[in-house]
N, C-alpha and C. Protein backbone atom coordinates (compact mmCIF):
# COMPACT_ATOMS: atom_id res chain seq x y z
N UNK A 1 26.17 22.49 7.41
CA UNK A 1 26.36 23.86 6.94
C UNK A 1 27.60 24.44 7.61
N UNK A 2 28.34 24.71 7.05
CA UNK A 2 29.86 24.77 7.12
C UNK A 2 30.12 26.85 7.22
N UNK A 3 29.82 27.45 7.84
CA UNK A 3 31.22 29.31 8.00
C UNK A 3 32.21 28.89 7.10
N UNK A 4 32.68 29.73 6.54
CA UNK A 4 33.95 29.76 6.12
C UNK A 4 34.24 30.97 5.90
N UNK A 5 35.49 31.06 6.22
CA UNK A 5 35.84 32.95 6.17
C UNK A 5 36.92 32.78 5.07
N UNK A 6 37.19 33.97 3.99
CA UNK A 6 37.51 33.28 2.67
C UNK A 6 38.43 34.76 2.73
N UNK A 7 38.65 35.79 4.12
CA UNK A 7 39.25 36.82 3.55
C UNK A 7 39.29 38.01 2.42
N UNK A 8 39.72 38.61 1.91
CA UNK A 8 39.55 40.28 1.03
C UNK A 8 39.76 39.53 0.14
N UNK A 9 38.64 40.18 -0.70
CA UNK A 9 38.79 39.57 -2.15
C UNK A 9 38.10 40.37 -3.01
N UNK A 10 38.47 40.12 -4.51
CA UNK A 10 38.01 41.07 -5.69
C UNK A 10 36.64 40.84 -6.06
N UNK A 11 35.81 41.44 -6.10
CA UNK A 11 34.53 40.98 -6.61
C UNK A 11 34.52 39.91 -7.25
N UNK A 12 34.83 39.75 -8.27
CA UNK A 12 34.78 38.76 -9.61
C UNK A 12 34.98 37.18 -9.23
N UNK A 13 36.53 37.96 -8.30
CA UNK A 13 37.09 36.45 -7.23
C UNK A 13 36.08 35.68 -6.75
N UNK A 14 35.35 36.37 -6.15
CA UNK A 14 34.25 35.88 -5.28
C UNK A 14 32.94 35.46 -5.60
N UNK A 15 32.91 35.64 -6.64
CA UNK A 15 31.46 35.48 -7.88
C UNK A 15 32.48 34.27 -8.31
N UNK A 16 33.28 34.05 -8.73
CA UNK A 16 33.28 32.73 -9.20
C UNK A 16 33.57 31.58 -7.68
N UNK A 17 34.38 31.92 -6.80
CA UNK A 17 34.03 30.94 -5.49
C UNK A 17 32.80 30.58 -5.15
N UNK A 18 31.85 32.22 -5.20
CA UNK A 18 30.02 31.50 -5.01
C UNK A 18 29.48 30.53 -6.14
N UNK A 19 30.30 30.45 -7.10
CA UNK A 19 29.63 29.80 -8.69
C UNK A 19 30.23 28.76 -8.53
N UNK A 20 31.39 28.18 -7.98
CA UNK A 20 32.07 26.45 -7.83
C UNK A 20 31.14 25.71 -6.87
N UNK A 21 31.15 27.01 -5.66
CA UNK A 21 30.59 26.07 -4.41
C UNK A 21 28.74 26.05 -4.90
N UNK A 22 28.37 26.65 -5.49
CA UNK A 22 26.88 26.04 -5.71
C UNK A 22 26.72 24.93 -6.56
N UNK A 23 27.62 24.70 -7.62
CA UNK A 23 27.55 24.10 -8.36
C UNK A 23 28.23 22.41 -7.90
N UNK A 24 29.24 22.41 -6.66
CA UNK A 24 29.51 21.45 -5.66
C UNK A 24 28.19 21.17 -5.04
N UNK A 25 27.62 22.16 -4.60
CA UNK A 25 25.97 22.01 -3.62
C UNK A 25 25.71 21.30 -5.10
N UNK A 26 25.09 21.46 -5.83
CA UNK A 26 24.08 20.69 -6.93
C UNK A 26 24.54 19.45 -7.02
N UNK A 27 25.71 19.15 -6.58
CA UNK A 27 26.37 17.81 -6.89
C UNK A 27 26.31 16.67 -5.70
N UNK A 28 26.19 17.34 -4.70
CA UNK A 28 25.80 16.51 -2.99
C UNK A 28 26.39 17.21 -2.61
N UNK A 29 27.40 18.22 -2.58
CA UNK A 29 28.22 19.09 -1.89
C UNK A 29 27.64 19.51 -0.36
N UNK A 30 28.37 20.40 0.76
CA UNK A 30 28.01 20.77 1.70
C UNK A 30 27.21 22.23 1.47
N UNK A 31 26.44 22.96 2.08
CA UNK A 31 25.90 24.32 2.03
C UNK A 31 26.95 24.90 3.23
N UNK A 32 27.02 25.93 2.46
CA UNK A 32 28.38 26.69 3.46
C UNK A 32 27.87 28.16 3.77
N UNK A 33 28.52 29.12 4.62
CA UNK A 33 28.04 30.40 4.87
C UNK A 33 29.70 30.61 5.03
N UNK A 34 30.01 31.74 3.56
CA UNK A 34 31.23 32.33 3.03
C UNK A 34 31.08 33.91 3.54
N UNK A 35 32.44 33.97 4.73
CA UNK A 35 31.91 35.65 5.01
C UNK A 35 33.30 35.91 4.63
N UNK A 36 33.84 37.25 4.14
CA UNK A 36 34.58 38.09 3.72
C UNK A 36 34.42 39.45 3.68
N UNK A 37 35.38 40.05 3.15
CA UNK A 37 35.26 41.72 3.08
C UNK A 37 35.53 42.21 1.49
N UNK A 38 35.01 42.72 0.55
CA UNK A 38 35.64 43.02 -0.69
C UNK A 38 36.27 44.19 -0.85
N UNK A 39 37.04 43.97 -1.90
CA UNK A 39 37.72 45.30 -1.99
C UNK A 39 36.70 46.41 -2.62
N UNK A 40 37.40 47.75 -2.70
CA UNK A 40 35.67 48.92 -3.41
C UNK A 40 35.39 48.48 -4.70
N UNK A 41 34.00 48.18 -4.73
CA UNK A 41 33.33 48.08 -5.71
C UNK A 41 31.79 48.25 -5.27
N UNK A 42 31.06 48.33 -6.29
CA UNK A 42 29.39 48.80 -6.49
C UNK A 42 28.79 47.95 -7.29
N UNK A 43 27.75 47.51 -7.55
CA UNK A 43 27.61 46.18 -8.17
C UNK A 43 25.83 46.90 -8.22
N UNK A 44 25.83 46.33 -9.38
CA UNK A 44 24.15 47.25 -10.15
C UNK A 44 23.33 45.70 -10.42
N UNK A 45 22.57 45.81 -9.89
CA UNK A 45 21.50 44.37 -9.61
C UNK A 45 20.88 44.38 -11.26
N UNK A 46 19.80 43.56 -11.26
CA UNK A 46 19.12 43.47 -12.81
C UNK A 46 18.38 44.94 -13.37
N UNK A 47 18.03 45.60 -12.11
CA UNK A 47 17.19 47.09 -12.44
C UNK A 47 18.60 48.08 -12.90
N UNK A 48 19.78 47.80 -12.54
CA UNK A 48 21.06 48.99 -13.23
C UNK A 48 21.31 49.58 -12.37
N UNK A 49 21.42 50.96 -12.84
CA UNK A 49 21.38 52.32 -12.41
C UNK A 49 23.06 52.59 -12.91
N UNK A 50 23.43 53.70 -13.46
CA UNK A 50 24.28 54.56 -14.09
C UNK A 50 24.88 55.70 -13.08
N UNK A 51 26.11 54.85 -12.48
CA UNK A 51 27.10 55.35 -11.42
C UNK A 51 28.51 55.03 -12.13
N UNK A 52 28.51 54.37 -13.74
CA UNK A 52 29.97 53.48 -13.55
C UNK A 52 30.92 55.07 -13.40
N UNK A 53 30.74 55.61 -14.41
CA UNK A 53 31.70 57.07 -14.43
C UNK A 53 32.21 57.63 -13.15
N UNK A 54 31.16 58.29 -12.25
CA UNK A 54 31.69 58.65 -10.96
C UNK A 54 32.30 57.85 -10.10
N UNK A 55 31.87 56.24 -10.22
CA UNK A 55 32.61 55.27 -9.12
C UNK A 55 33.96 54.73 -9.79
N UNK A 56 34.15 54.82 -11.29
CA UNK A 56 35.23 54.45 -11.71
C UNK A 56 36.59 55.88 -10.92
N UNK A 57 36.16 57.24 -11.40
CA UNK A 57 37.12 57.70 -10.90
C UNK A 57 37.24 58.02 -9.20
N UNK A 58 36.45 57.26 -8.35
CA UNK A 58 36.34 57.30 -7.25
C UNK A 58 36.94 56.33 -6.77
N UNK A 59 37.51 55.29 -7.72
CA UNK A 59 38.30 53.99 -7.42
C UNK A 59 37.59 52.96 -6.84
N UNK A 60 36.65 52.75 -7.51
CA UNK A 60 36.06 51.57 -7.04
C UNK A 60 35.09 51.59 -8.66
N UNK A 61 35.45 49.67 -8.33
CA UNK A 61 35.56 48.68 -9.65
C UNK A 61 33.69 48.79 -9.77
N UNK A 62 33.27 48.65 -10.93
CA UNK A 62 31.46 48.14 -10.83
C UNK A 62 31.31 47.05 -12.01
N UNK A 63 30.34 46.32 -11.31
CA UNK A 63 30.39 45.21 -11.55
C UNK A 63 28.60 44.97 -12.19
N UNK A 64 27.97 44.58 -12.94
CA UNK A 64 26.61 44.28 -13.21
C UNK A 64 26.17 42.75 -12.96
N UNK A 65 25.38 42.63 -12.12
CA UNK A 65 25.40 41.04 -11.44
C UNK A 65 23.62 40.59 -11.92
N UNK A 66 23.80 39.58 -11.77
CA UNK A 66 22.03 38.90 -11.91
C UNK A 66 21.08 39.01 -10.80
N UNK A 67 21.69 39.38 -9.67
CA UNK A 67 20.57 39.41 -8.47
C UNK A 67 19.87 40.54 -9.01
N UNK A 68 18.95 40.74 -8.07
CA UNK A 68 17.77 41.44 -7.94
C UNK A 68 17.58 42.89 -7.36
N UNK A 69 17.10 43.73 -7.44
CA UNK A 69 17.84 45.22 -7.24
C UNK A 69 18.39 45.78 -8.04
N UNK A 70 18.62 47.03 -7.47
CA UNK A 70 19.29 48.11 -7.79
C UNK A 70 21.57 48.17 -7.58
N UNK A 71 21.51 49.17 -7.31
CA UNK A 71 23.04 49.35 -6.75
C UNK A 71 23.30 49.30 -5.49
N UNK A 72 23.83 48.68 -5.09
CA UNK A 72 25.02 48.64 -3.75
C UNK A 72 26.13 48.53 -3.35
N UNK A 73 26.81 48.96 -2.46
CA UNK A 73 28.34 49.15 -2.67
C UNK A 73 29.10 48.21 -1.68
N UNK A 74 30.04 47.45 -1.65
CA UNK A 74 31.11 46.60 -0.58
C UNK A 74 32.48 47.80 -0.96
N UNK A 75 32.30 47.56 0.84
CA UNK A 75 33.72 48.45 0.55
C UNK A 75 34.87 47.65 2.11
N UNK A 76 36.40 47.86 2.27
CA UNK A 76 36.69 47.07 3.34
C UNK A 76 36.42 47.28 4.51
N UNK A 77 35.97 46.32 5.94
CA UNK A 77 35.04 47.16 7.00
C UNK A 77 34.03 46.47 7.07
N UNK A 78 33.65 45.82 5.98
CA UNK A 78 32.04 45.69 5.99
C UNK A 78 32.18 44.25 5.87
N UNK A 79 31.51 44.20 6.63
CA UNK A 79 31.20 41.79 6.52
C UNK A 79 29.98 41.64 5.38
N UNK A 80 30.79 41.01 4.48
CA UNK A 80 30.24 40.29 3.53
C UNK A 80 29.70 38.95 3.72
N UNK A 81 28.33 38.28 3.36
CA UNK A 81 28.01 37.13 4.00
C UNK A 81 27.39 36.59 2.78
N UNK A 82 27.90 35.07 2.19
CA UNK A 82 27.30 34.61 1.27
C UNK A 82 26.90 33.35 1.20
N UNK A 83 25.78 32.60 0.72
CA UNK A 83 24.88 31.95 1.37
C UNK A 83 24.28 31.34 0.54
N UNK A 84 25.35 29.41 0.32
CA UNK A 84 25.29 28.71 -0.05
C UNK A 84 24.57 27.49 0.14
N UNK A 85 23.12 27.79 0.04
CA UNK A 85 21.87 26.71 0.62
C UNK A 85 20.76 26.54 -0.16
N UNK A 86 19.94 25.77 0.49
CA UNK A 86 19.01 25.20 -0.29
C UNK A 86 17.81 25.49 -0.01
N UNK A 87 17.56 26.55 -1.18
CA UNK A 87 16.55 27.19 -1.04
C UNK A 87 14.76 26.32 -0.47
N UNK A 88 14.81 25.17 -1.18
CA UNK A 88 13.59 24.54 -1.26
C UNK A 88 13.82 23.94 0.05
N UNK A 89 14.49 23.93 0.92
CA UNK A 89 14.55 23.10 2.09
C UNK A 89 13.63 24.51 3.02
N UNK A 90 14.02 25.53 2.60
CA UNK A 90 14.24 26.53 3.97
C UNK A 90 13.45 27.72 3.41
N UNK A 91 12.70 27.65 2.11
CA UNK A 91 12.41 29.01 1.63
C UNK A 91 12.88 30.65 1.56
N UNK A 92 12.57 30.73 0.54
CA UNK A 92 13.77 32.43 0.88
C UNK A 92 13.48 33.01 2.02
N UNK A 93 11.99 33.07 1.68
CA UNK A 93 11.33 34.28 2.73
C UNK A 93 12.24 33.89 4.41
N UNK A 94 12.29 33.23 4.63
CA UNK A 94 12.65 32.17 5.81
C UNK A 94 14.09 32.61 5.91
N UNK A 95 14.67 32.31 5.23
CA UNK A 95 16.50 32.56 4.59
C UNK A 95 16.63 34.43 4.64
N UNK A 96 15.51 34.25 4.70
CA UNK A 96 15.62 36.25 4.48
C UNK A 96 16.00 36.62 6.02
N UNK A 97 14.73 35.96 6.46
CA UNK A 97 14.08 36.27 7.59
C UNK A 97 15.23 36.14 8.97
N UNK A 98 15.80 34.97 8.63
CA UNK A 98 17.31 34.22 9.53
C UNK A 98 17.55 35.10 9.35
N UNK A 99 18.23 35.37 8.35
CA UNK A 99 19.74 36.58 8.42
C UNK A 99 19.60 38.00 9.19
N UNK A 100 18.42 38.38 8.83
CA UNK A 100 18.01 39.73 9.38
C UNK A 100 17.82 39.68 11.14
N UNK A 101 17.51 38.71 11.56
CA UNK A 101 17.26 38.32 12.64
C UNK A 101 18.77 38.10 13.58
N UNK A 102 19.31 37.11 12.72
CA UNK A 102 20.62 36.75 13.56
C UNK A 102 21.73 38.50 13.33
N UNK A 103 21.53 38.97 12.16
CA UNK A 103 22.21 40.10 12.37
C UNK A 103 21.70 41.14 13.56
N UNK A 104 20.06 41.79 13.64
CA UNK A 104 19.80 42.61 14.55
C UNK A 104 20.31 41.76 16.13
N UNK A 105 20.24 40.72 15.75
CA UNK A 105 20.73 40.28 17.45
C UNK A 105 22.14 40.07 18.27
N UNK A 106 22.81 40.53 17.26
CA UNK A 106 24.27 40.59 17.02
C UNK A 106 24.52 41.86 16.97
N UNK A 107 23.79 42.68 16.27
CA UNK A 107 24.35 44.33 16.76
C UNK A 107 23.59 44.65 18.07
N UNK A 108 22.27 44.13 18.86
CA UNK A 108 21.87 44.82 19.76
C UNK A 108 23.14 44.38 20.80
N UNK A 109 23.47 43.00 20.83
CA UNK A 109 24.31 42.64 21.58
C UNK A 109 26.04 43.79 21.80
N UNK A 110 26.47 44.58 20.42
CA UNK A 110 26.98 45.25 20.16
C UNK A 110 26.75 46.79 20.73
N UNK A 111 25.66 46.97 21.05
CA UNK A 111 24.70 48.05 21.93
C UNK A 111 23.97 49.19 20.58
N UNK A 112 23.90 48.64 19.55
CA UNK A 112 22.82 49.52 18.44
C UNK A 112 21.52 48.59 18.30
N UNK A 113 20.96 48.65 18.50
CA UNK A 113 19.15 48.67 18.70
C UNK A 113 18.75 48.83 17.03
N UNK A 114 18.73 47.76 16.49
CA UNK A 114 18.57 47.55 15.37
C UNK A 114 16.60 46.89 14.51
N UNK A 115 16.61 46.70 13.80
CA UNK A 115 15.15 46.66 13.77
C UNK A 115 14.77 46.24 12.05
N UNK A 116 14.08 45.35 12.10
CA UNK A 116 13.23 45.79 10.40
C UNK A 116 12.53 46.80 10.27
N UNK A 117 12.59 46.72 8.62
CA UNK A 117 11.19 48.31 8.37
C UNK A 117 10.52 47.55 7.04
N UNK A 118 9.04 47.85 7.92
CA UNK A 118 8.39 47.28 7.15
C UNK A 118 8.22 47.18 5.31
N UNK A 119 8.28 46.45 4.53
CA UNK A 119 8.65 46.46 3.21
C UNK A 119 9.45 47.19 2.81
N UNK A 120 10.81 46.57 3.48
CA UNK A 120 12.53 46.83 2.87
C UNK A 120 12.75 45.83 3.74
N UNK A 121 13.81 45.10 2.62
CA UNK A 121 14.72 44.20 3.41
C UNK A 121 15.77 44.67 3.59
N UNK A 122 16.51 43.80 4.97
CA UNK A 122 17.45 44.58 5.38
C UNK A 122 17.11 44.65 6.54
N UNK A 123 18.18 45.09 7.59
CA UNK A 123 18.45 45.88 8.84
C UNK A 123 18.73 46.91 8.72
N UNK A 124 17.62 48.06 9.82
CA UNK A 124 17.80 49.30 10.22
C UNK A 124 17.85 49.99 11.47
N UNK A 125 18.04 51.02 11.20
CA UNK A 125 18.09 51.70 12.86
C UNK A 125 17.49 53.07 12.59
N UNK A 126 16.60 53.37 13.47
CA UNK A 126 15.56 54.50 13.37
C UNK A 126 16.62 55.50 14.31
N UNK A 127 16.38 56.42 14.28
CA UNK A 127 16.89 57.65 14.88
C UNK A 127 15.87 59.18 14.77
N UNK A 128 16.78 59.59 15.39
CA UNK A 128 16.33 61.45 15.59
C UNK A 128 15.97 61.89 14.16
N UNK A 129 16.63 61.23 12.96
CA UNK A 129 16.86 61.89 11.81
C UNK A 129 16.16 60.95 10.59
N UNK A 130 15.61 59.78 11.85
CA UNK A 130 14.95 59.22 10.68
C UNK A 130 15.54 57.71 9.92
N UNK A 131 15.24 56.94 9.30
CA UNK A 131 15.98 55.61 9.43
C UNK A 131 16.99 55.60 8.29
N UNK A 132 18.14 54.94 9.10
CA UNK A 132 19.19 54.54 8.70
C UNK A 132 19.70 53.27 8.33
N UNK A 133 19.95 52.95 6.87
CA UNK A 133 20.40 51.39 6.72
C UNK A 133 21.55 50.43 6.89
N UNK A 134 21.83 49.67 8.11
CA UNK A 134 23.06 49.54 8.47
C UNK A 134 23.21 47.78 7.45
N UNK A 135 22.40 47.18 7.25
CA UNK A 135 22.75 45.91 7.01
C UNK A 135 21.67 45.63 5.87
N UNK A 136 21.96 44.84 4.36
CA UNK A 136 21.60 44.82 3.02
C UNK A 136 21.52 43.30 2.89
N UNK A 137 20.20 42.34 2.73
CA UNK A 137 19.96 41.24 2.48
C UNK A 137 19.30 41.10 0.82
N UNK A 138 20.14 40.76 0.38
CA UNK A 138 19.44 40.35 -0.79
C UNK A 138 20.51 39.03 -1.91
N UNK A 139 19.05 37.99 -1.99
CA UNK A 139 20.18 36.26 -2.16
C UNK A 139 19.26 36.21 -3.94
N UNK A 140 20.04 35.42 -4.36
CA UNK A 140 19.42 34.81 -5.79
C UNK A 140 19.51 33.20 -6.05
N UNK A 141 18.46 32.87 -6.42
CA UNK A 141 18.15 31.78 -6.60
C UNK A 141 18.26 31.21 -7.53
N UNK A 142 18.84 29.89 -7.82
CA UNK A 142 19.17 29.28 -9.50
C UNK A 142 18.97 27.77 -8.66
N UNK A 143 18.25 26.92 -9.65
CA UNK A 143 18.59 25.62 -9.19
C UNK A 143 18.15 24.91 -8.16
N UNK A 144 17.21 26.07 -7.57
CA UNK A 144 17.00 25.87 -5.94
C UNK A 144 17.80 26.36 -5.17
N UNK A 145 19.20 26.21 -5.01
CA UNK A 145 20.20 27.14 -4.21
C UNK A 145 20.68 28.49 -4.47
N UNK A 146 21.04 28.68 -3.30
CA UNK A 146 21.40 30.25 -3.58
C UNK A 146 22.84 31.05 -3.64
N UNK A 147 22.76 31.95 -4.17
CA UNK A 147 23.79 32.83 -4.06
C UNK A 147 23.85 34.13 -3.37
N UNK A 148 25.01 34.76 -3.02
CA UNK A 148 24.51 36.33 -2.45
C UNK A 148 23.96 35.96 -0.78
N UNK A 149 23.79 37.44 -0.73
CA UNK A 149 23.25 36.90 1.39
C UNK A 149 23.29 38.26 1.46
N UNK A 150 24.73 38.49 2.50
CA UNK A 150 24.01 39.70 3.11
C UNK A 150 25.20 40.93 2.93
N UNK A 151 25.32 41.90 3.52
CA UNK A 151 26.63 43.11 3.77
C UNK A 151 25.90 43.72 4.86
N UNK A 152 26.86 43.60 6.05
CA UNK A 152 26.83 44.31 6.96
C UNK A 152 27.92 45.68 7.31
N UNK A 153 27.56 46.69 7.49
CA UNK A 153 28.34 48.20 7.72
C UNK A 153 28.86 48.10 8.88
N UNK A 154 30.41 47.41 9.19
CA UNK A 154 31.38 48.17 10.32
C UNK A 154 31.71 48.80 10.37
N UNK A 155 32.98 48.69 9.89
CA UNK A 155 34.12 49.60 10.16
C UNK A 155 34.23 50.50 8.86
N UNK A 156 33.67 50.10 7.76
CA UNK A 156 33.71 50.57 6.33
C UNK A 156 33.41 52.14 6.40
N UNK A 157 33.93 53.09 5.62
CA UNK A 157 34.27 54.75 5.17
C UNK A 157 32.69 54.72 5.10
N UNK A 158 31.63 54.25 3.98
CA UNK A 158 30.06 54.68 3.30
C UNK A 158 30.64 55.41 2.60
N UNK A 159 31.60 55.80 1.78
CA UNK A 159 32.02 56.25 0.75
C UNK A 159 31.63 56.54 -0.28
N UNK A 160 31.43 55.00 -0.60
CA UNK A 160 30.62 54.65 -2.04
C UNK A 160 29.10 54.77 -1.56
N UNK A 161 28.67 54.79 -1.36
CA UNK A 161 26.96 55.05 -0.60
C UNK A 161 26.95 56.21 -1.01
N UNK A 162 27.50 57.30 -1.65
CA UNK A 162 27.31 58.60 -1.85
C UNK A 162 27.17 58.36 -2.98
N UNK A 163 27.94 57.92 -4.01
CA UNK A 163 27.97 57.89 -5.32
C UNK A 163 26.33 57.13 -6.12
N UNK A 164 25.94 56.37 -4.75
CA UNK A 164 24.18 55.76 -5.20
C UNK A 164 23.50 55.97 -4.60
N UNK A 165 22.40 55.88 -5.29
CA UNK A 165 20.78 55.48 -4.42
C UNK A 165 20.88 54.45 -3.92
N UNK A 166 21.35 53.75 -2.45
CA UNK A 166 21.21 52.36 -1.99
C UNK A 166 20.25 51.34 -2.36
N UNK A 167 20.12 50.65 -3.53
CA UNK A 167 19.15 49.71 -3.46
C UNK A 167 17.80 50.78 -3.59
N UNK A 168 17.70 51.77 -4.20
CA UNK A 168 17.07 52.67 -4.71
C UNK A 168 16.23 53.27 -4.24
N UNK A 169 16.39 53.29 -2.42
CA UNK A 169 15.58 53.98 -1.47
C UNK A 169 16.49 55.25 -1.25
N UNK A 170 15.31 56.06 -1.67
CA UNK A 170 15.81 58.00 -1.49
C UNK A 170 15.28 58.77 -0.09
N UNK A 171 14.45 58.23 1.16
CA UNK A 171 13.69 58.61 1.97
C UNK A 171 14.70 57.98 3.13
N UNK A 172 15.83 57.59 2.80
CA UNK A 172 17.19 57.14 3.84
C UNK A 172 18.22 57.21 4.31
N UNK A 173 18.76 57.09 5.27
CA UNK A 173 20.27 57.12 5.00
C UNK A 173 21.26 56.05 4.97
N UNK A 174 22.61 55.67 4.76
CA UNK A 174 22.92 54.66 5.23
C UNK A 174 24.06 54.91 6.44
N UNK A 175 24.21 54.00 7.23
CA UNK A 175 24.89 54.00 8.21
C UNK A 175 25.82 52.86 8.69
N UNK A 176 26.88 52.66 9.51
CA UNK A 176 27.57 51.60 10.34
C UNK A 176 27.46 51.64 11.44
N UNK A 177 28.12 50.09 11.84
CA UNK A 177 28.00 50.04 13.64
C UNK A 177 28.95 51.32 13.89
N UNK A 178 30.22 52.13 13.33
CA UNK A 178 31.36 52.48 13.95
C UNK A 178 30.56 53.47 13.91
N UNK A 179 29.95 54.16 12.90
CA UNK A 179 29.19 55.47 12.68
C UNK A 179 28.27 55.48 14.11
N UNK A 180 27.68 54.69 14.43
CA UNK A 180 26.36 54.85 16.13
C UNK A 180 27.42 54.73 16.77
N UNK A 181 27.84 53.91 16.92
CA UNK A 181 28.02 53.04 18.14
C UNK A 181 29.54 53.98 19.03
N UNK A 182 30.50 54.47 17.63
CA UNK A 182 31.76 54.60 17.88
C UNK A 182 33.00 53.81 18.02
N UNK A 183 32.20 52.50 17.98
CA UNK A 183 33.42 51.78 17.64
C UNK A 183 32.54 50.20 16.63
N UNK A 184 33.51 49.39 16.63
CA UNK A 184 33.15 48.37 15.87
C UNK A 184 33.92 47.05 15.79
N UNK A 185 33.40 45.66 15.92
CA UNK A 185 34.55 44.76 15.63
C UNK A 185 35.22 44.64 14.39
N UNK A 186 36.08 44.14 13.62
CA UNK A 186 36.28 43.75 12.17
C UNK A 186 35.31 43.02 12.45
N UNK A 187 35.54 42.72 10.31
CA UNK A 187 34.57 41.77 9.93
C UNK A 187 34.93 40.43 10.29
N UNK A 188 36.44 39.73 10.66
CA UNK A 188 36.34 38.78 11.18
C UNK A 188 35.96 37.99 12.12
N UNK A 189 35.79 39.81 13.39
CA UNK A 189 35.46 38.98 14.72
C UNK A 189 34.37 39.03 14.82
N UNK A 190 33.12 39.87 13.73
CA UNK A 190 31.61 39.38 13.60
C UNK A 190 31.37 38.35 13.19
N UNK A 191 32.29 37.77 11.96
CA UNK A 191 31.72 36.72 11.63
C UNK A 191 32.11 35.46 12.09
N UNK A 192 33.28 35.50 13.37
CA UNK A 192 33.60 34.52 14.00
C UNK A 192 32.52 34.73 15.13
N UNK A 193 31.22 35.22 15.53
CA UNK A 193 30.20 35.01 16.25
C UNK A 193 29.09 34.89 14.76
N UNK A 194 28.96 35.45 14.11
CA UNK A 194 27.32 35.56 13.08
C UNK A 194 27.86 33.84 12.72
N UNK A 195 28.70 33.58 11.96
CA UNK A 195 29.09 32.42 11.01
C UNK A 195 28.14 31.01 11.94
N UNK A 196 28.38 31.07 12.83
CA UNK A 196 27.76 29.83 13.89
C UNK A 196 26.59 30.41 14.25
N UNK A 197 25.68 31.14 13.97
CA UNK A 197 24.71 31.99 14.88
C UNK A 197 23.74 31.66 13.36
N UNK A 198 24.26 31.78 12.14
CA UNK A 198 23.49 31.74 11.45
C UNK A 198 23.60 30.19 10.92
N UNK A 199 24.30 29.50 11.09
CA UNK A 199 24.72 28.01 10.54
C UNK A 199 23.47 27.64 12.14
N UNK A 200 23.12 28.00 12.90
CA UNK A 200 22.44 27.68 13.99
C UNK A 200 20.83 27.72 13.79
N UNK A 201 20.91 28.91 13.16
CA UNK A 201 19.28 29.60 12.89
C UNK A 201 19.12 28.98 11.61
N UNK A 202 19.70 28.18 10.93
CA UNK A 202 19.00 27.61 9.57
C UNK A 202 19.68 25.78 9.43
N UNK A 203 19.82 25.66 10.52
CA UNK A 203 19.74 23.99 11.04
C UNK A 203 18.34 23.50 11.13
């Protein structure tokens, strides 16, 4: 299981890199963990939701994808993590479970005190004001392998987080490491620690 950091890229770009390399996996290929940053866009899972108007003139592209969910937004800032494996080896729930894990242990290390909440996936952080969603897991399955993984909130504006219902929880907020913490690494120098941390936790 191979990191690979694949740099800023256009949505679409990157939907077809996740669509070669699975389709290499189906063939004997390697399972890889692809982290990047995208440029703004919002991307409406199989349930929709009707943002294109406001996010079009807000400058950011939307995209309607096959995963599962609602709307969520990549914007630059934010480590994108995508997650080219085999499902039947490792089960989702399991694949869920890694990511969320190796991420909260990577921001506590960062000094935000991060946490699950019970039925939502994802990483959060509870506060004074009530919980906040810093990190978005959600993978799709074809074939047995997967596509999709995770988005983690650095350095990224939450810009586009205004324009939706995150993944269609209204009882939340969303948040970044830079937003707690005050500061933040790029997404490269997280995922030059997560990339091996999670190629570790699903060995």
């Amino acid at each position: 299981m191979t990191p690979r950091w694949l740099g800023t890229l256009e949505y679409g770009a990157a939907l077809r890199i996740q669509e070669q390399a699975r389709l290499d996996a189906l063939g004997g290929g390697e399972s890889l963990i692809l982290g990047l940053e995208h440029l703004p866009v919002i991307t409406l899972g199989k349930r929709g939701g009707d943002v294109v108007g406001a996010a079009e003139r807000a400058g950011y592209a939307v995209w309607r994808t096959r995963r599962g969910g609602l709307a969520t937004c990549h914007e630059p800032g934010q480590l994108v993590g995508y997650l080219i494996v085999d499902a039947r080896v490792h089960g989702v729930r399991r694949l869920v479970e890694a990511v969320e894990c190796c991420l909260i242990e990577w921001l506590s290390g960062q000094g935000l005190r991060a946490t699950r909440r019970e039925g939502y996936p994802g990483v959060w952080s509870e506060g004074e004001f009530g919980w906040s969603k810093v990190g978005a897991v959600g993978m799709q399955v074809r074939n047995g392998w997967t596509t999709h993984g995770f988005a983690l909130n650095l350095q990224n504006s939450l810009r586009g987080f205004t324009l939706i219902s995150p993944c269609g929880i209204a009882d939340a907020s969303v948040t970044s490491l830079q937003r707690e913490c005050g500061f933040s690494p790029s997404p490269l120098e997280a995922f030059e620690h997560l990339g091996p941390a999670l190629r570790a936790a699903l060995s």
